[in-house]
C-alpha atoms as a PDB file:
ATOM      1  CA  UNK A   1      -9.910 -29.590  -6.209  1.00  0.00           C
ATOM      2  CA  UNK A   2     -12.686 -29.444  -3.953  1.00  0.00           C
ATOM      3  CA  UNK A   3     -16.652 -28.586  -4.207  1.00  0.00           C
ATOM      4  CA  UNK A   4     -17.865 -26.712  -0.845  1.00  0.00           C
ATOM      5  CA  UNK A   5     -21.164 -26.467  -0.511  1.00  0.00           C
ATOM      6  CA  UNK A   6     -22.757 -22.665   0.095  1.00  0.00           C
ATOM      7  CA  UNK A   7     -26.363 -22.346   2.473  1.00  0.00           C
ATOM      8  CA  UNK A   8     -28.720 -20.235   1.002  1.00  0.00           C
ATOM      9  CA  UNK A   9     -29.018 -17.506   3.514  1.00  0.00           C
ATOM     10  CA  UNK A  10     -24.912 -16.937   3.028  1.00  0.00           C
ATOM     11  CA  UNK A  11     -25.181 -16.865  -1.057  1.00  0.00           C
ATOM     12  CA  UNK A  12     -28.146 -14.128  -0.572  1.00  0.00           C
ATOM     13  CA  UNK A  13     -26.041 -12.499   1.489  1.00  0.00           C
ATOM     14  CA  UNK A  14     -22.941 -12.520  -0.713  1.00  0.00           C
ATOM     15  CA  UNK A  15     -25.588 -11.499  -3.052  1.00  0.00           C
ATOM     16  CA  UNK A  16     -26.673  -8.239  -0.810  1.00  0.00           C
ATOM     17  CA  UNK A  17     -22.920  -7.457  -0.230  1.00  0.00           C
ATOM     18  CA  UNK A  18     -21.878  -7.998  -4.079  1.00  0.00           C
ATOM     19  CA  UNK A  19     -24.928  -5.268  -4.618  1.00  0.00           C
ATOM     20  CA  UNK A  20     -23.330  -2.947  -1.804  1.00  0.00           C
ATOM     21  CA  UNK A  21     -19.899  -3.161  -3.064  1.00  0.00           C
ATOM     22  CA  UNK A  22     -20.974  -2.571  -7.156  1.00  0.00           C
ATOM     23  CA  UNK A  23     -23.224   0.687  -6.235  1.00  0.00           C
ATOM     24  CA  UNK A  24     -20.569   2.419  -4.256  1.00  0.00           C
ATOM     25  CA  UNK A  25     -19.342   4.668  -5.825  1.00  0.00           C
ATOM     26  CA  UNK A  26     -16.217   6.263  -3.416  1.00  0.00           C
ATOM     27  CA  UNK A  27     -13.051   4.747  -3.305  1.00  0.00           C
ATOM     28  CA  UNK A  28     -12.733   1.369  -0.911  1.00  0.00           C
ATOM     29  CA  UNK A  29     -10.282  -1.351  -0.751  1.00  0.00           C
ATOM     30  CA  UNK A  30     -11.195  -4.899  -0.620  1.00  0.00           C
ATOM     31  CA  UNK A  31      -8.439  -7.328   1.297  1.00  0.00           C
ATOM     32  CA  UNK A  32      -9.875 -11.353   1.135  1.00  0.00           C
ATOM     33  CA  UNK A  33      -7.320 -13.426   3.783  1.00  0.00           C
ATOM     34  CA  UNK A  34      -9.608 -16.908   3.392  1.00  0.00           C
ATOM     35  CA  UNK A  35     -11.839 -17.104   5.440  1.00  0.00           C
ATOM     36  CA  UNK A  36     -12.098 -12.898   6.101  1.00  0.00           C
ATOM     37  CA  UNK A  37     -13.138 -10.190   3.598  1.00  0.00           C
ATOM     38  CA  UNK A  38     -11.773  -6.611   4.718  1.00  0.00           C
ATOM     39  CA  UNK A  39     -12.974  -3.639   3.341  1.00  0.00           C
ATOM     40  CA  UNK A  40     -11.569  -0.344   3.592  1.00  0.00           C
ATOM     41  CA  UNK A  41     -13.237   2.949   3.123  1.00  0.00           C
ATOM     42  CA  UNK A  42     -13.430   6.759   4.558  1.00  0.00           C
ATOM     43  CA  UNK A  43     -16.984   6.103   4.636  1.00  0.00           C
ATOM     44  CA  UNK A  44     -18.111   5.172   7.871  1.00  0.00           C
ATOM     45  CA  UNK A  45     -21.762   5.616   7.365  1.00  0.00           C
ATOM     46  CA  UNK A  46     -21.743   3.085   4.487  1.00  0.00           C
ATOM     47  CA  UNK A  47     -19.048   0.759   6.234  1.00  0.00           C
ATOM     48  CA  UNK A  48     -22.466   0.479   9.040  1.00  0.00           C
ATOM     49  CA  UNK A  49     -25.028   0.528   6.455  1.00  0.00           C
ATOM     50  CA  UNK A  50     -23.358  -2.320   5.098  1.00  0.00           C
ATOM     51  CA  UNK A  51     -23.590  -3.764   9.181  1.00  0.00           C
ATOM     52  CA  UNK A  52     -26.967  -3.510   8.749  1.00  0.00           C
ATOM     53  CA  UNK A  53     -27.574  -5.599   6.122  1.00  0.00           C
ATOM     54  CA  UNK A  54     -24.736  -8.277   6.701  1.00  0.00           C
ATOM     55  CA  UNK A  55     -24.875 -10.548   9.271  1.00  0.00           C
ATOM     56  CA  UNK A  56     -21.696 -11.962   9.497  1.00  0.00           C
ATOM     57  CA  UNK A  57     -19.924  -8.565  10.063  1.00  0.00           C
ATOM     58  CA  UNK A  58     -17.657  -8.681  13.116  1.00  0.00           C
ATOM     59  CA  UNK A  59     -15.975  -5.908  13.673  1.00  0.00           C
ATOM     60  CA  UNK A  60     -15.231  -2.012  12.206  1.00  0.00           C
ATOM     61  CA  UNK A  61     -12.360  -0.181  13.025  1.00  0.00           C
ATOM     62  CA  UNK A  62     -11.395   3.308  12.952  1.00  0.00           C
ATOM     63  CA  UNK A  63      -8.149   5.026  13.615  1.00  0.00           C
ATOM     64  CA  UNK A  64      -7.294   6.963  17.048  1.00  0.00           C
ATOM     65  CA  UNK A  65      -7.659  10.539  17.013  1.00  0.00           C
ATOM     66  CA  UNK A  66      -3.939  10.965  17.591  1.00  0.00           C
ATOM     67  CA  UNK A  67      -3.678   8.918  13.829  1.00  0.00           C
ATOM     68  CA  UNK A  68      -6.788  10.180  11.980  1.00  0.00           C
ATOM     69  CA  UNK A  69      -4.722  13.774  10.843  1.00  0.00           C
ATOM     70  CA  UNK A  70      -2.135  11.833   9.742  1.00  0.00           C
ATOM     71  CA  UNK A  71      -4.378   9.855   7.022  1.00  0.00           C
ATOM     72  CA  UNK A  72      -3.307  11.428   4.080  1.00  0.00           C
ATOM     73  CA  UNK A  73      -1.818  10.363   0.880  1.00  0.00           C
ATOM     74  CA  UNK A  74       1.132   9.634   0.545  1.00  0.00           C
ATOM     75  CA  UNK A  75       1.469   9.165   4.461  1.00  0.00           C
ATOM     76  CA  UNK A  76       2.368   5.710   5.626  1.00  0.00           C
ATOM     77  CA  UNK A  77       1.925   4.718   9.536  1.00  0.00           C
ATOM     78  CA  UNK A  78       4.271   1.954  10.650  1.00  0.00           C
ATOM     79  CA  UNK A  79       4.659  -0.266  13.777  1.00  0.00           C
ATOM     80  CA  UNK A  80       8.453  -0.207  13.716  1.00  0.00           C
ATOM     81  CA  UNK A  81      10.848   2.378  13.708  1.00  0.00           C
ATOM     82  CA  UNK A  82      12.913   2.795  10.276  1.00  0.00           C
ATOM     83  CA  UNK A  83      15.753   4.107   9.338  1.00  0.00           C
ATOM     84  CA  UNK A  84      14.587   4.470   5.424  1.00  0.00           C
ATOM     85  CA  UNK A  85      11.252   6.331   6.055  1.00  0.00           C
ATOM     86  CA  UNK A  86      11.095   7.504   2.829  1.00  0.00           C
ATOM     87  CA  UNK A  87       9.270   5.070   0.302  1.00  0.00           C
ATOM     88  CA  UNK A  88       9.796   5.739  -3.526  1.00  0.00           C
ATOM     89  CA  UNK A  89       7.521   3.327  -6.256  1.00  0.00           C
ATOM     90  CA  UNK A  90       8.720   3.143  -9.519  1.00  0.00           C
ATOM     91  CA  UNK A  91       6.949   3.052 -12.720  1.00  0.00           C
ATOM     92  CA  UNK A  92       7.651   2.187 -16.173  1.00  0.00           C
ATOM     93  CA  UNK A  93       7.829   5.606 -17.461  1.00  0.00           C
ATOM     94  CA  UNK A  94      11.326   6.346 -18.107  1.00  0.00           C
ATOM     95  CA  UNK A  95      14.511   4.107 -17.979  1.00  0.00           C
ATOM     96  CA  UNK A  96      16.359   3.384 -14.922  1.00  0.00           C
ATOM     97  CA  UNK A  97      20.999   2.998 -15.749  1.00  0.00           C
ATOM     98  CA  UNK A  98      21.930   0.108 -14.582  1.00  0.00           C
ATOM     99  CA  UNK A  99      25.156   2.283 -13.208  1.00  0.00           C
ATOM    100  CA  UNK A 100      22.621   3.361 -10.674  1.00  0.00           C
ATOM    101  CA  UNK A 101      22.170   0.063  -9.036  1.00  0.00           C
ATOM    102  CA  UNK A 102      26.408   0.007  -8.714  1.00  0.00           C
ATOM    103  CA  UNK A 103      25.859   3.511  -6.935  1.00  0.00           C
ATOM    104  CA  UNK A 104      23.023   2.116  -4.740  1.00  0.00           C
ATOM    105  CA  UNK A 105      25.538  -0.895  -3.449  1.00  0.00           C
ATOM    106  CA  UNK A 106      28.374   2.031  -2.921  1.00  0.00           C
ATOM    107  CA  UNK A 107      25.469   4.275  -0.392  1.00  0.00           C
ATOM    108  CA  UNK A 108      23.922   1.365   1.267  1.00  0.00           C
ATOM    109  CA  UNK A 109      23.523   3.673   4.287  1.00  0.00           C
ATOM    110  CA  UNK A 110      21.627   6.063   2.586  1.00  0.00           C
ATOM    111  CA  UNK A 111      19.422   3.764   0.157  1.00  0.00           C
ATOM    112  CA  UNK A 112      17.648   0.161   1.047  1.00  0.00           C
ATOM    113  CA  UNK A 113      17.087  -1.667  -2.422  1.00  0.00           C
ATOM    114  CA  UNK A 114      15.946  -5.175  -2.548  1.00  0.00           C
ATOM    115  CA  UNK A 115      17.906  -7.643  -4.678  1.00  0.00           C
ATOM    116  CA  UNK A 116      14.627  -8.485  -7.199  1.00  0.00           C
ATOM    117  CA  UNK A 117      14.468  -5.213  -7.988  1.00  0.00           C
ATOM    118  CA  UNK A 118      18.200  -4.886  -8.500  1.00  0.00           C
ATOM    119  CA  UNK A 119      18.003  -7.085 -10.892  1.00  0.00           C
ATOM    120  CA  UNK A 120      15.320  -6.055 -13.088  1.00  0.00           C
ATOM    121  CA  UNK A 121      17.623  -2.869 -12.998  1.00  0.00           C
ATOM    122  CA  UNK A 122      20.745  -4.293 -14.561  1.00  0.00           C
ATOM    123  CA  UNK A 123      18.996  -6.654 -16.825  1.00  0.00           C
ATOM    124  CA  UNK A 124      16.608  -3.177 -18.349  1.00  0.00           C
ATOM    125  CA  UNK A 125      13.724  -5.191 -16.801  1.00  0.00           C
ATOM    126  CA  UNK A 126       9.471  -4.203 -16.010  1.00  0.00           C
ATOM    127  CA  UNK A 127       9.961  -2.156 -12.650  1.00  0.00           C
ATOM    128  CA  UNK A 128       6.588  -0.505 -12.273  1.00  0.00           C
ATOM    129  CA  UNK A 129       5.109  -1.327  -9.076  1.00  0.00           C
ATOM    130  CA  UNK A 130       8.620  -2.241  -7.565  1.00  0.00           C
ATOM    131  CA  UNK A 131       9.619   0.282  -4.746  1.00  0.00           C
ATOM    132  CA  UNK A 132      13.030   1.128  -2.421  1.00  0.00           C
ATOM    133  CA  UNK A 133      13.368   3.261   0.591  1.00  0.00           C
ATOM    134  CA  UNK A 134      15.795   5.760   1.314  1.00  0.00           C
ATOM    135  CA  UNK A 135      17.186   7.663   4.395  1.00  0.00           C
ATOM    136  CA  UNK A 136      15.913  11.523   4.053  1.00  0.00           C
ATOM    137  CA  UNK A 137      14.701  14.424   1.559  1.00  0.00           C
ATOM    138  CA  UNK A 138      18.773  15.470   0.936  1.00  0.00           C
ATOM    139  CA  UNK A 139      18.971  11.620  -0.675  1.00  0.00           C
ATOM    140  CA  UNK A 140      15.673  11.936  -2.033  1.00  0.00           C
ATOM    141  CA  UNK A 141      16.859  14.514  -3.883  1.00  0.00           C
ATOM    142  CA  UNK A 142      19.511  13.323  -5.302  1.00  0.00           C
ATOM    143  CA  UNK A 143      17.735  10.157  -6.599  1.00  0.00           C
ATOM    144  CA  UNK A 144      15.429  12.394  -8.207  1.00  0.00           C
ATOM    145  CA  UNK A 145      18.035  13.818 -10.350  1.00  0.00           C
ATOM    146  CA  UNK A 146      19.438  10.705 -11.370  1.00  0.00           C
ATOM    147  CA  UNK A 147      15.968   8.392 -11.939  1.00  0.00           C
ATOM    148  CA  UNK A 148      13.093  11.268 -11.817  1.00  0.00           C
ATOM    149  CA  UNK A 149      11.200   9.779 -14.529  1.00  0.00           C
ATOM    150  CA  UNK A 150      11.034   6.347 -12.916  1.00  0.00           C
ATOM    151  CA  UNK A 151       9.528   7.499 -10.356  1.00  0.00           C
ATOM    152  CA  UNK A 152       6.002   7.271 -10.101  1.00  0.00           C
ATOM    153  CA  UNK A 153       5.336   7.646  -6.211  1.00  0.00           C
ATOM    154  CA  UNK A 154       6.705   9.266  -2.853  1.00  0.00           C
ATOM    155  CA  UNK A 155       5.355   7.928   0.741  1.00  0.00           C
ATOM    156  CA  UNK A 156       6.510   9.009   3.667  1.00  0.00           C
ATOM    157  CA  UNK A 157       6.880   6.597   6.561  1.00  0.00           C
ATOM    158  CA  UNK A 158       6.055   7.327   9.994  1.00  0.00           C
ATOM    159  CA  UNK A 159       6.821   5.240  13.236  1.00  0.00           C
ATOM    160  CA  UNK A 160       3.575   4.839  15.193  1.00  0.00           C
ATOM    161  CA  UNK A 161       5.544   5.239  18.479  1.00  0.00           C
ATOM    162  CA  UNK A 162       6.644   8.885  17.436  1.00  0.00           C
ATOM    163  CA  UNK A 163       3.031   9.820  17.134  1.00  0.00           C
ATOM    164  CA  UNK A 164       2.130  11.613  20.047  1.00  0.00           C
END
């Protein structure tokens, strides 16, 4: 354990920013990677107004044009080209046969399934929040029909490179 000490310009501060965050009302997303605190939002104009009354801000960040129409739900940018670009999250809303996890080692070329989550397959374990990635819609639809109440999200991945 350790006791750090806090100035109090930075805890009035915090203060400000702990005001800022609770009276938004939009969605935002809050990332803390010691010592940084990200936050996400659509809003720019309170992402500055928050600028204005921070000191310690160092940088915003907005997407290039050529990315901004892809920001969508469901739509997930990646640096690296994959050959699964189709993420599916599961949930804990319908039961998942273990007999699927024996088909998923049989198609390994058209599903990517960690081992954690093959195992909380096979042993009827808590899944939700767990995802795999498969290889195109023609797969995706065939998972659907054999786990569609599992399923609880569908993302679409797309290479960053292939964005033109």
């Amino acid at each position: 354990m350790r006791i750090t000490s806090v100035s109090l310009p930075d805890f009035l501060e915090c203060k400000t920013l702990l005001s800022l965050l609770q009276n938004h009302k939009e969605d935002y997303k809050l990332r803390v990677e010691h010592p940084n605190l990200n936050i996400y939002s659509n809003n720019l104009n309170w992402l500055l107004a928050i600028t204005y009354k921070i000191q310690n801000c160092e940088e915003i960040w907005s997407p290039t044009s050529s990315i901004e129409k892809l920001l969508q739900p469901n739509i997930i940018i990646s640096k690296n080209p994959t050959n699964y670009p189709i993420k599916l999250t599961l949930g804990n809303n319908g039961h998942i046969d273990p007999s699927f996890i024996q088909w998923a080692e049989n198609n390994k070329k058209l599903i990517k399934i960690g081992n954690g989550l093959k195992e909380k397959i096979l042993n009827s374990g808590y899944v939700s929040g767990m995802y795999f990635y498969v290889r195109d819609e023609k797969v995706l639809n065939l998972i659907n029909l054999m786990i569609s109440s599992a399923i609880v999200r569908i993302d679409k991945i797309l290479c960053k490179e292939d964005i033109r």
